[in-house]
C-alpha atoms as a PDB file:
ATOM      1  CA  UNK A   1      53.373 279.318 154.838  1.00  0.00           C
ATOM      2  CA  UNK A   2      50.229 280.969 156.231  1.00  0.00           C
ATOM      3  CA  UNK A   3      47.024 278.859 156.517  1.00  0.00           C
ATOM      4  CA  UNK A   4      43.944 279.618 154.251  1.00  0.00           C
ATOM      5  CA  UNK A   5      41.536 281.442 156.216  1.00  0.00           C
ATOM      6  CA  UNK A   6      38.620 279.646 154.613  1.00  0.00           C
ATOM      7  CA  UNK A   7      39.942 276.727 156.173  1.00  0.00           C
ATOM      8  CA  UNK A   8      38.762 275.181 159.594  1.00  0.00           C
ATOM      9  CA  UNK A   9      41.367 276.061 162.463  1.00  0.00           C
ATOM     10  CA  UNK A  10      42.136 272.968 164.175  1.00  0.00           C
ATOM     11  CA  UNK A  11      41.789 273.298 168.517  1.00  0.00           C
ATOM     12  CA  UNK A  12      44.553 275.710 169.930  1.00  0.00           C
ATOM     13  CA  UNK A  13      44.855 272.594 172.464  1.00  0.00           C
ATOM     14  CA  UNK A  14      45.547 269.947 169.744  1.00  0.00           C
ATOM     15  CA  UNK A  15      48.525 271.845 168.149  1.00  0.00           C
ATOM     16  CA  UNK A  16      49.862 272.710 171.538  1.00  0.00           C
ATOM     17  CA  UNK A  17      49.837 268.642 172.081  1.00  0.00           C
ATOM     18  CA  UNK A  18      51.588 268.192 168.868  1.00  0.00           C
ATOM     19  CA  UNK A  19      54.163 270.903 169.186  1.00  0.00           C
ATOM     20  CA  UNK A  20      55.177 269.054 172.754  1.00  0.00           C
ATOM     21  CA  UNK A  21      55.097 265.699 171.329  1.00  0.00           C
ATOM     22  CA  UNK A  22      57.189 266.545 167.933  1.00  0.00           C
ATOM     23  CA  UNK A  23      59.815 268.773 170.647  1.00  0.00           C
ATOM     24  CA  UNK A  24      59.530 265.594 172.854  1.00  0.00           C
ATOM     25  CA  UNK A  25      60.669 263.286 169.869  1.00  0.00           C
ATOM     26  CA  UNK A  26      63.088 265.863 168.187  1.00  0.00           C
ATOM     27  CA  UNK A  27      64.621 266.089 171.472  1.00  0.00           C
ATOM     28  CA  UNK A  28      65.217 261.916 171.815  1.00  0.00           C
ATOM     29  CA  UNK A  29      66.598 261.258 168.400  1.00  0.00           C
ATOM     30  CA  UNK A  30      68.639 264.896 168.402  1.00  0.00           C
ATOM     31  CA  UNK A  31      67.483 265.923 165.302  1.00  0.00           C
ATOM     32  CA  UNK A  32      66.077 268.925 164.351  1.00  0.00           C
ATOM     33  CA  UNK A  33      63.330 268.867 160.962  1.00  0.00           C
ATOM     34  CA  UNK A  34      63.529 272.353 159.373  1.00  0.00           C
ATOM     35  CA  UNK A  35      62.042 273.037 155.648  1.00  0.00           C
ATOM     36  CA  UNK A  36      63.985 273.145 152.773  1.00  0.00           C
ATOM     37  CA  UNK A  37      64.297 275.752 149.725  1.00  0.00           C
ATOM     38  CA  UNK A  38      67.397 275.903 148.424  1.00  0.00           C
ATOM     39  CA  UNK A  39      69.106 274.240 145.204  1.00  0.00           C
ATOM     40  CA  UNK A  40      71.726 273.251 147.031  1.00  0.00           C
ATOM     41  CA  UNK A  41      69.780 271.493 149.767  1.00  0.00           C
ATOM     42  CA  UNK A  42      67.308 270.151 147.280  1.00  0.00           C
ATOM     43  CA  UNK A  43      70.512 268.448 145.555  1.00  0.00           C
ATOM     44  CA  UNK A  44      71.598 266.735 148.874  1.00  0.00           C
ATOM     45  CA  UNK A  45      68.154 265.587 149.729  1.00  0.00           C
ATOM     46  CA  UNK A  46      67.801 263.977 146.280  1.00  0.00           C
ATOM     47  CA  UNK A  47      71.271 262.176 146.932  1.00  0.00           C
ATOM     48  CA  UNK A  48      69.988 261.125 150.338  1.00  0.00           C
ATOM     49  CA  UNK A  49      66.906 259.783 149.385  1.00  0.00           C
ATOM     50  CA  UNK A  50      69.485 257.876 146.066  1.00  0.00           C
ATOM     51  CA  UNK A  51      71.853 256.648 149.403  1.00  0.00           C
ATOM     52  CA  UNK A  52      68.573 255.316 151.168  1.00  0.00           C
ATOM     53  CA  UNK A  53      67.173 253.458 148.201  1.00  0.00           C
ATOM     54  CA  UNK A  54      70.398 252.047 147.244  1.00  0.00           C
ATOM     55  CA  UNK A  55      70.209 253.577 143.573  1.00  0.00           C
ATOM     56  CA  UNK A  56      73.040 252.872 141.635  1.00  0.00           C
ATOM     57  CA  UNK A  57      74.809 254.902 139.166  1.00  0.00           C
ATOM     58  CA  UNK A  58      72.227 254.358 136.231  1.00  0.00           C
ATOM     59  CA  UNK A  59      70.868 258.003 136.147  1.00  0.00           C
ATOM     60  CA  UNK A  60      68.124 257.748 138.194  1.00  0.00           C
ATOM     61  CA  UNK A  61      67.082 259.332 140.953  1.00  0.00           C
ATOM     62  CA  UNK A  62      64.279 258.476 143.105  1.00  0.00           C
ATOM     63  CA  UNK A  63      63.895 262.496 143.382  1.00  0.00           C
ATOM     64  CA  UNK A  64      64.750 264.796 141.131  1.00  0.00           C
ATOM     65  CA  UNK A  65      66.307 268.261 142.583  1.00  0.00           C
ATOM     66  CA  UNK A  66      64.575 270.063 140.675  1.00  0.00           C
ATOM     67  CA  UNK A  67      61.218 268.449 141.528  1.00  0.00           C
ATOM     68  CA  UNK A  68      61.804 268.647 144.921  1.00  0.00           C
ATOM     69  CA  UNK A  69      62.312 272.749 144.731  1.00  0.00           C
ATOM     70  CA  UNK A  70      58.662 272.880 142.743  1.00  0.00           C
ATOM     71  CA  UNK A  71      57.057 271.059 145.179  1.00  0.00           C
ATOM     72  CA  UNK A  72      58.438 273.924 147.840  1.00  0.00           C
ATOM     73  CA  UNK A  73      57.771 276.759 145.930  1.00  0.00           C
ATOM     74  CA  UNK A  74      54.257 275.617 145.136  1.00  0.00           C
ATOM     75  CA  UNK A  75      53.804 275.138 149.245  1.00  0.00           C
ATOM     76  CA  UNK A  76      54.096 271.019 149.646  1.00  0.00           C
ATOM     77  CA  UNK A  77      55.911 270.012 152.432  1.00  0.00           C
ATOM     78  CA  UNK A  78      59.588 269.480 151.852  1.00  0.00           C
ATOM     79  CA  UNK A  79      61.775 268.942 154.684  1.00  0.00           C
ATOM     80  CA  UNK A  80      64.950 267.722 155.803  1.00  0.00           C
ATOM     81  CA  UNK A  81      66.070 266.297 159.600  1.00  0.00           C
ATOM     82  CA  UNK A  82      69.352 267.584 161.064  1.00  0.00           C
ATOM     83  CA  UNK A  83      71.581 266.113 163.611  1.00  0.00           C
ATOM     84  CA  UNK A  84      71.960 268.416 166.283  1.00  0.00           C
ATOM     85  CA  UNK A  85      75.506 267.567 167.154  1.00  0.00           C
ATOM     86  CA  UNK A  86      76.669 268.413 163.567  1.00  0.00           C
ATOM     87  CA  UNK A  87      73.839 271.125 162.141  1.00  0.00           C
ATOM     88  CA  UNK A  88      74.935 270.590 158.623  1.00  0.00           C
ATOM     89  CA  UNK A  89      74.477 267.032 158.505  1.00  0.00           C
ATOM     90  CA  UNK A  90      71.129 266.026 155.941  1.00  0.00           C
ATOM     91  CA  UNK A  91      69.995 262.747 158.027  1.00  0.00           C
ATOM     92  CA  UNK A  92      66.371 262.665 156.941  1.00  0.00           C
ATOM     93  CA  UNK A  93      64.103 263.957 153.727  1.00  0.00           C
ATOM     94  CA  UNK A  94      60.367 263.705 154.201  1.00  0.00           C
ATOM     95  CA  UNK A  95      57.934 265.523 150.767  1.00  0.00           C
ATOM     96  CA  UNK A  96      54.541 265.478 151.125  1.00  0.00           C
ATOM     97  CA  UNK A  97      51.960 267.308 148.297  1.00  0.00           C
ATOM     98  CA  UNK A  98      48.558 267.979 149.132  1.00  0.00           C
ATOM     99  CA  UNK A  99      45.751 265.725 148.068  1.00  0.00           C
ATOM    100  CA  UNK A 100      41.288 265.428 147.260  1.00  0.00           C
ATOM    101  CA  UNK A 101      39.454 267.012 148.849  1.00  0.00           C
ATOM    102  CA  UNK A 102      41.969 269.954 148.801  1.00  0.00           C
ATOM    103  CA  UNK A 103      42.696 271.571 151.874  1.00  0.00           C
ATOM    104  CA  UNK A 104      41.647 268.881 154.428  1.00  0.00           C
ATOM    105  CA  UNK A 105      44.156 265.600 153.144  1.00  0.00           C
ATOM    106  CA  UNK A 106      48.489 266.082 153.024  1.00  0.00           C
ATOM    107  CA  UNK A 107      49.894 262.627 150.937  1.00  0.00           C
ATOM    108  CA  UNK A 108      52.963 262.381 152.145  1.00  0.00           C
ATOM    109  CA  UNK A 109      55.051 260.999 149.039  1.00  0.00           C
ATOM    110  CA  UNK A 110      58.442 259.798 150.341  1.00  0.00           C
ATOM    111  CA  UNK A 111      60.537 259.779 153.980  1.00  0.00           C
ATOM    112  CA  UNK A 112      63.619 258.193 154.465  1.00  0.00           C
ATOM    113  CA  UNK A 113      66.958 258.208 156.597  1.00  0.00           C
ATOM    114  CA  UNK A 114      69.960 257.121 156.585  1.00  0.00           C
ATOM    115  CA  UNK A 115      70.652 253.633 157.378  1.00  0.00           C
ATOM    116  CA  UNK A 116      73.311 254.412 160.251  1.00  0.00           C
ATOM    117  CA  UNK A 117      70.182 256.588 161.848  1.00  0.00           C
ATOM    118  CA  UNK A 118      67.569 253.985 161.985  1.00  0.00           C
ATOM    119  CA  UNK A 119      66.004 252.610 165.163  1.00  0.00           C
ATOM    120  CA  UNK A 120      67.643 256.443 167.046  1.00  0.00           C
ATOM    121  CA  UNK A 121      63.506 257.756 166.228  1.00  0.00           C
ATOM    122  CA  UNK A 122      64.578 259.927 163.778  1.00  0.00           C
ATOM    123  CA  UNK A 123      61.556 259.030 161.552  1.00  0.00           C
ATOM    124  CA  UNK A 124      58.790 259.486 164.380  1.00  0.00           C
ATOM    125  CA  UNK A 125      60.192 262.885 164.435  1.00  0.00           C
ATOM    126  CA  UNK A 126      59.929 264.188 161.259  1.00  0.00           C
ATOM    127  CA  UNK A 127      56.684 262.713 161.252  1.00  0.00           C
ATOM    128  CA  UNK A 128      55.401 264.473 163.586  1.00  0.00           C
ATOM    129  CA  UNK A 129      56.699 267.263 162.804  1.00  0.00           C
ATOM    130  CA  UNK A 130      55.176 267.082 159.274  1.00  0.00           C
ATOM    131  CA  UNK A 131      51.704 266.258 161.157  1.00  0.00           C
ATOM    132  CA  UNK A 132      52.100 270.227 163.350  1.00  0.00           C
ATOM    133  CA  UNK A 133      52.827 271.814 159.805  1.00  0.00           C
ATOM    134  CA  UNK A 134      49.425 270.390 158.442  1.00  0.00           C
ATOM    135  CA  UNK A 135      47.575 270.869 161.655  1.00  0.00           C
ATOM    136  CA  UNK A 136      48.753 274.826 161.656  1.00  0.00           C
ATOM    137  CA  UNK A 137      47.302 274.589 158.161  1.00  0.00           C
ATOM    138  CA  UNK A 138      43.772 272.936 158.770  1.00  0.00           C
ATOM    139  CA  UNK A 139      44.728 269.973 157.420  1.00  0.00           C
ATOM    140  CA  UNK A 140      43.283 266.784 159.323  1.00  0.00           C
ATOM    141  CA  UNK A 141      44.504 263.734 157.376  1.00  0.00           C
ATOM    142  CA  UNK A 142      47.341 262.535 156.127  1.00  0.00           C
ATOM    143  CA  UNK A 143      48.211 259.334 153.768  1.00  0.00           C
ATOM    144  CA  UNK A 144      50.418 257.717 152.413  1.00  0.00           C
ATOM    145  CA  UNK A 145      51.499 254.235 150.855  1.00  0.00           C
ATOM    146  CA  UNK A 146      54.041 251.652 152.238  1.00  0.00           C
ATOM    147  CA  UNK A 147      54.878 248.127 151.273  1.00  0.00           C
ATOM    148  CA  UNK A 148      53.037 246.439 153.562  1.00  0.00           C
ATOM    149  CA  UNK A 149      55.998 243.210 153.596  1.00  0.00           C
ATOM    150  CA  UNK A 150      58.106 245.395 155.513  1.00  0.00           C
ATOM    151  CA  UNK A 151      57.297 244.466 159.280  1.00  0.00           C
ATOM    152  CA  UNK A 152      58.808 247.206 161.424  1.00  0.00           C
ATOM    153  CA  UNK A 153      57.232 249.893 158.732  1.00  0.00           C
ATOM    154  CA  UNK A 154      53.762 247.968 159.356  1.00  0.00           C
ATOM    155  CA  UNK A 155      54.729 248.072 162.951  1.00  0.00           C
ATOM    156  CA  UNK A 156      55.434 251.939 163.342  1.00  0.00           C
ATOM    157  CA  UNK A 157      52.664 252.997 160.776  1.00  0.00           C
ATOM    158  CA  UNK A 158      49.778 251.215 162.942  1.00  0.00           C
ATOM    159  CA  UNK A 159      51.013 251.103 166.497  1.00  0.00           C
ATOM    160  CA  UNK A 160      53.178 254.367 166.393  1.00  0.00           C
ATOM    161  CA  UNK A 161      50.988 256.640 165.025  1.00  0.00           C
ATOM    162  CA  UNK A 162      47.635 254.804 164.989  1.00  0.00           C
ATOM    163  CA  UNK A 163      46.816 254.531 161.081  1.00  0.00           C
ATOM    164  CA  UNK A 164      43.803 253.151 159.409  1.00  0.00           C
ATOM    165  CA  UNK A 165      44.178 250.787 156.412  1.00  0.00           C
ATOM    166  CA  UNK A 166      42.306 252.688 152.857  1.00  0.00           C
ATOM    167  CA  UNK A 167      43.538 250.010 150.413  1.00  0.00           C
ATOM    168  CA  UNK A 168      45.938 247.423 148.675  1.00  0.00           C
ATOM    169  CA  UNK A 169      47.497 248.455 145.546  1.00  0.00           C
ATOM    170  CA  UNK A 170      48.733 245.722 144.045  1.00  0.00           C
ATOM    171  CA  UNK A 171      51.773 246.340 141.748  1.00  0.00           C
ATOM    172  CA  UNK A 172      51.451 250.068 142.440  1.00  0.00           C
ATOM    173  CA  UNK A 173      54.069 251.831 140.898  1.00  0.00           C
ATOM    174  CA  UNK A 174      55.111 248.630 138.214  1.00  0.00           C
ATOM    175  CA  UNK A 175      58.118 247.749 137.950  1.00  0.00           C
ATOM    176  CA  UNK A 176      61.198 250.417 140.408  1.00  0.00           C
ATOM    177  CA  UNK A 177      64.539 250.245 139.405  1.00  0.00           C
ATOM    178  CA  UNK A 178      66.083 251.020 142.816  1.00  0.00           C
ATOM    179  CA  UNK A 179      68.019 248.733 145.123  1.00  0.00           C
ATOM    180  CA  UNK A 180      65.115 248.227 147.675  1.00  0.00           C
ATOM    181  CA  UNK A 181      62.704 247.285 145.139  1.00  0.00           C
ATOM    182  CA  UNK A 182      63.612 246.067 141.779  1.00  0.00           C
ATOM    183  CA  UNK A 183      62.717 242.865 140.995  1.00  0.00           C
ATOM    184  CA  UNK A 184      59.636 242.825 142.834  1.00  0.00           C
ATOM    185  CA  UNK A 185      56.077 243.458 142.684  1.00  0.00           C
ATOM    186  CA  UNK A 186      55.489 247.028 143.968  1.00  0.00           C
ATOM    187  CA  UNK A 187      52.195 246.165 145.966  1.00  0.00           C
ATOM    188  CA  UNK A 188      51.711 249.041 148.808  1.00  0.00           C
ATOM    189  CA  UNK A 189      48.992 249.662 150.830  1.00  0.00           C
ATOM    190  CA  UNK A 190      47.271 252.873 151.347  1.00  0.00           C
ATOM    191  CA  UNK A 191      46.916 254.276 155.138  1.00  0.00           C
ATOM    192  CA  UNK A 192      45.566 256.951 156.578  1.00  0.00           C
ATOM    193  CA  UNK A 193      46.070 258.776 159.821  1.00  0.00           C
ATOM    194  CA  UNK A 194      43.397 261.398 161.408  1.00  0.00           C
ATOM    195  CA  UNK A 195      46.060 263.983 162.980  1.00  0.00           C
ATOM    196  CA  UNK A 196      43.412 265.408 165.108  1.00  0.00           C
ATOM    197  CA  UNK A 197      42.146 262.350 167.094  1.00  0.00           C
ATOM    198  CA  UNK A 198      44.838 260.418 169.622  1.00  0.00           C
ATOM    199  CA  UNK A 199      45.636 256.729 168.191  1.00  0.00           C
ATOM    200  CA  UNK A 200      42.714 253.704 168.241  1.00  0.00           C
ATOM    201  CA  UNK A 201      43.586 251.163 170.381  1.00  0.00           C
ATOM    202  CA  UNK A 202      43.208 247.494 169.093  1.00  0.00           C
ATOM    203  CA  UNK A 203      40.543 245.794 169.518  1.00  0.00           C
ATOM    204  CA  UNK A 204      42.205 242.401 168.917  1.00  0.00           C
ATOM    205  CA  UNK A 205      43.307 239.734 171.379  1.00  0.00           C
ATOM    206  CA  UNK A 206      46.462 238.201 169.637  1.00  0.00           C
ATOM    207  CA  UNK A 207      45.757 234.587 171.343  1.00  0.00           C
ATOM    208  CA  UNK A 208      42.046 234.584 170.092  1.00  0.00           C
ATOM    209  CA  UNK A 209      42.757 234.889 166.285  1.00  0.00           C
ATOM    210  CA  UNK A 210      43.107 232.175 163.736  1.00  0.00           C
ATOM    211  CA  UNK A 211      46.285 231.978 161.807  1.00  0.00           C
ATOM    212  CA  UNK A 212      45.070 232.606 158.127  1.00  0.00           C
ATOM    213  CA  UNK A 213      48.795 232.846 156.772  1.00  0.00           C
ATOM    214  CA  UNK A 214      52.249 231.480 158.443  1.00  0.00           C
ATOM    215  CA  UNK A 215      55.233 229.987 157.635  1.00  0.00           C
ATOM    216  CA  UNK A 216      55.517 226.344 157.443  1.00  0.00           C
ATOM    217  CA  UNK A 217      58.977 223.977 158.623  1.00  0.00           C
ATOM    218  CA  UNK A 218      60.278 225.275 155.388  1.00  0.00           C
ATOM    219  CA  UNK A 219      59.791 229.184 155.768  1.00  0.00           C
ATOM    220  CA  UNK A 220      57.581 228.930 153.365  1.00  0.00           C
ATOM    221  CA  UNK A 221      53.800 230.920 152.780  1.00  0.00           C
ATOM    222  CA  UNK A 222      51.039 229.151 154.082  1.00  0.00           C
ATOM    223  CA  UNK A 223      47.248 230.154 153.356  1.00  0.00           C
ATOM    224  CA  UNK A 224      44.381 228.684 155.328  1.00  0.00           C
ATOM    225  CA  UNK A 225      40.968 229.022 155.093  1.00  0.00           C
ATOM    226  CA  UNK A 226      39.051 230.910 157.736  1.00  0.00           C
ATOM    227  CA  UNK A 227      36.218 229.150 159.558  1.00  0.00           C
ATOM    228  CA  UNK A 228      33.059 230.335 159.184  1.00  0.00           C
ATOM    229  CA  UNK A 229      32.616 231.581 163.025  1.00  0.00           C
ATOM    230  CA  UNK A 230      35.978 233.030 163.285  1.00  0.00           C
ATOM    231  CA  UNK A 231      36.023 236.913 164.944  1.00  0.00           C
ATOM    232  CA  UNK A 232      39.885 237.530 164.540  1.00  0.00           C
ATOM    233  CA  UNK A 233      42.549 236.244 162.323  1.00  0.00           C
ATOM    234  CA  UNK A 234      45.953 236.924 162.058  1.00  0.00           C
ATOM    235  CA  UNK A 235      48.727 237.416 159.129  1.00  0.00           C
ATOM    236  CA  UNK A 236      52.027 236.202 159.802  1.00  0.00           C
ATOM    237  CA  UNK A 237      55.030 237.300 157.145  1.00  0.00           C
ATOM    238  CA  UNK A 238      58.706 237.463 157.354  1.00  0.00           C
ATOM    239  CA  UNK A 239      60.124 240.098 160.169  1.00  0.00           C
ATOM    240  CA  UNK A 240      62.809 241.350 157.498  1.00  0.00           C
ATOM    241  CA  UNK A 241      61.850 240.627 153.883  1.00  0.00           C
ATOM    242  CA  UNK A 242      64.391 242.800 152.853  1.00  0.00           C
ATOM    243  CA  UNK A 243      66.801 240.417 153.806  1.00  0.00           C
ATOM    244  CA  UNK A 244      65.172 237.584 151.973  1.00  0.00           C
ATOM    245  CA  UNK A 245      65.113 239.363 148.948  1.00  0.00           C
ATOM    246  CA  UNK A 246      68.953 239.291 149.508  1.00  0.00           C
ATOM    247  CA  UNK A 247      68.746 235.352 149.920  1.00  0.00           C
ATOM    248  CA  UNK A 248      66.031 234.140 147.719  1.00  0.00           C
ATOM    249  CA  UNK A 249      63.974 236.506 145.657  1.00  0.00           C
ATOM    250  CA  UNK A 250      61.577 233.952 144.799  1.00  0.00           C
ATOM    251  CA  UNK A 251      60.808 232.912 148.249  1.00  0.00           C
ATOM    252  CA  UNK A 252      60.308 236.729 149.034  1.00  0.00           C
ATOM    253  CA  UNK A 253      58.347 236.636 145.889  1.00  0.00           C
ATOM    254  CA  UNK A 254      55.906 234.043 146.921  1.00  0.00           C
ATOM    255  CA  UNK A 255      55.354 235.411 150.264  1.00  0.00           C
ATOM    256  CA  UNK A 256      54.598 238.920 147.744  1.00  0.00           C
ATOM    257  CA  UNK A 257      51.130 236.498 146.297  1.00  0.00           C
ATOM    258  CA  UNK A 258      50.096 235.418 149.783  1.00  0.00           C
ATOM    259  CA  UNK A 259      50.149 238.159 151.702  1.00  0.00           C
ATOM    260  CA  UNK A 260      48.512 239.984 148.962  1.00  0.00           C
ATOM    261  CA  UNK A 261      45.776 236.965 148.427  1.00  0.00           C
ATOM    262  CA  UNK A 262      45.316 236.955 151.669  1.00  0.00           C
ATOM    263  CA  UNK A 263      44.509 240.736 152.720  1.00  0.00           C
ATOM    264  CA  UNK A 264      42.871 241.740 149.514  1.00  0.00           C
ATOM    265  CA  UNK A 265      40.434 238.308 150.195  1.00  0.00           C
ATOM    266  CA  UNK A 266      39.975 239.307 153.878  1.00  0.00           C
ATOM    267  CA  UNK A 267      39.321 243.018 152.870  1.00  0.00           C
ATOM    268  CA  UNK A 268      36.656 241.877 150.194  1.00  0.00           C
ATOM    269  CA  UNK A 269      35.155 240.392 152.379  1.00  0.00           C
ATOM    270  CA  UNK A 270      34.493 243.229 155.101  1.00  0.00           C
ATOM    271  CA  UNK A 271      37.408 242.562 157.404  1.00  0.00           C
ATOM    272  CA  UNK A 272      39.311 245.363 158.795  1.00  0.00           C
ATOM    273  CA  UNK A 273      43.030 245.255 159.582  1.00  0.00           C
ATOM    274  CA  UNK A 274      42.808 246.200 163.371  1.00  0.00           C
ATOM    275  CA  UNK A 275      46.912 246.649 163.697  1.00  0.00           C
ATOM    276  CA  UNK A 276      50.415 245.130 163.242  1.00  0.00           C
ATOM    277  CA  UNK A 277      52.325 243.311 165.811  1.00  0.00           C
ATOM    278  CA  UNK A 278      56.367 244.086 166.016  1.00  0.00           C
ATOM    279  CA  UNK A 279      58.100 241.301 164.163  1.00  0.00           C
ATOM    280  CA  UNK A 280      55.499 240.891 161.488  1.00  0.00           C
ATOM    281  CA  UNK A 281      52.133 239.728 161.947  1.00  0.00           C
ATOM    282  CA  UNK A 282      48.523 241.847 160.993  1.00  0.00           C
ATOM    283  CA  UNK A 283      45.903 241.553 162.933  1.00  0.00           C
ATOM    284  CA  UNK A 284      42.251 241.426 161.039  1.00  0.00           C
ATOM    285  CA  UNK A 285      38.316 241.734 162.947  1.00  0.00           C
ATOM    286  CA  UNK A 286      35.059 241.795 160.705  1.00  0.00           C
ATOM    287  CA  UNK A 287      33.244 244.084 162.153  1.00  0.00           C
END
């Protein structure tokens, strides 16, 4: 795809940084992230994205092929990671459509891989890879939502690639039918990442902020209120919520309410999540 010439260009120098550093990652997690056109690899990057979610056999498909070929031919990103060592092998689907104001924002809709893959950086990868096919294009932002409960998502999206928080949605999406998610509240938050600039660095000391939310003996949520001279505060929730939803859905549930009382209350009230510490734990200044 050929960028619009009424577009900015983006610095010769910046793209030349992100070709190296999507090579540099594509090289670690031997993958390579090549577009995708065809029916047929339309219908194995719907199944993938079915194996990732856990859908069942109800009919539904968290993709549909055939949506996933119209968002090609109509120029969206739609791409698919490869292991090197077998070139055939689907390992990763990442679609992306473009987003207000047109031509400057890419929302990037969905990425997943298979489970076997995670933790090999498979997903920095085609991240970045995505970021050098929107930089070649003009494009300078990128977004996207994530459930904010899921620590080591939280962890990659702010200290990985250096995201800014745009918003909490709370019950997004209502009510998902797919393994991950059903049963829950679909709250995400909304990030978005400047693909032009090198990643913020925090500007919060983890020892200096006040523990607004925690678990207590139990495991259970606890809120606190935040003194009135307080600079930093921190979030605490569960390091693998998907595993609690396995173990008690309405302990998972109530940690759902207070992480989402407590960030949409900070937020409202002008602070700014600074970052997210591996393991679970957001990290909040007021300007």
């Amino acid at each position: 795809m050929s960028a619009n010439p009424e577009l900015r260009t983006v610095d010769s120098e910046i793209i030349a940084l992100a070709e190296d550093e999507y090579a540099a990652a594509a090289e670690t997690a031997r993958i390579e992230v090549r577009e995708i056109h065809t029916a047929d690899e339309a219908a194995k990057a719907s199944l993938l994205l079915d194996e990732v979610w856990n859908v069942d056999e109800t009919g539904t498909n968290v993709f549909e092929p055939s949506l996933i070929i119209a968002f090609a031919h109509a120029g969206n990103y739609v791409s698919a990671a490869y292991s090197v060592d077998e070139p055939d092998e689907m390992i990763g689907v990442t679609i992306g459509f473009f987003g207000q104001p047109l031509g400057t924002v890419m929302h990037s809709h969905i990425a997943g891989v298979r489970h076997q893959i995670i933790g090999r950086g498979a997903g920095s990868a085609m991240k970045l890879h995505q970021r050098l096919w929107c930089l070649n294009l003009g494009i300078t932002e990128m977004t996207w939502t994530f459930d904010p409960l899921v620590a080591r998502n939280a962890y990659f999206n702010f200290q990985r690639l250096g995201v800014g928080m745009v918003e909490y949605l709370e019950d997004f999406y209502g009510q998902m039918r797919d393994g991950v998610n059903s049963g829950q509240a679909s709250d995400r938050m909304m990030v978005s990442w400047p693909l032009d600039r090198p990643a913020r660095a925090s500007v919060v000391d983890p020892g200096s902020a006040f523990p607004c939310l925690r678990a207590d003996e139990d495991g259970e949520p606890l809120l606190s209120e935040v003194p009135k001279e307080t600079e930093f505060v921190s979030l605490d929730f569960p390091s693998d919520i998907e595993d609690l939803r396995g173990q008690d859905a309405e302990l998972a549930s109530r940690w759902r309410q207070a992480l989402r009382t407590a960030l949409t209350g900070l937020v409202g009230d002008g602070w700014v999540v600074d970052t997210c510490l591996k393991g679970g734990t957001y990290l909040l200044h007021h300007p």
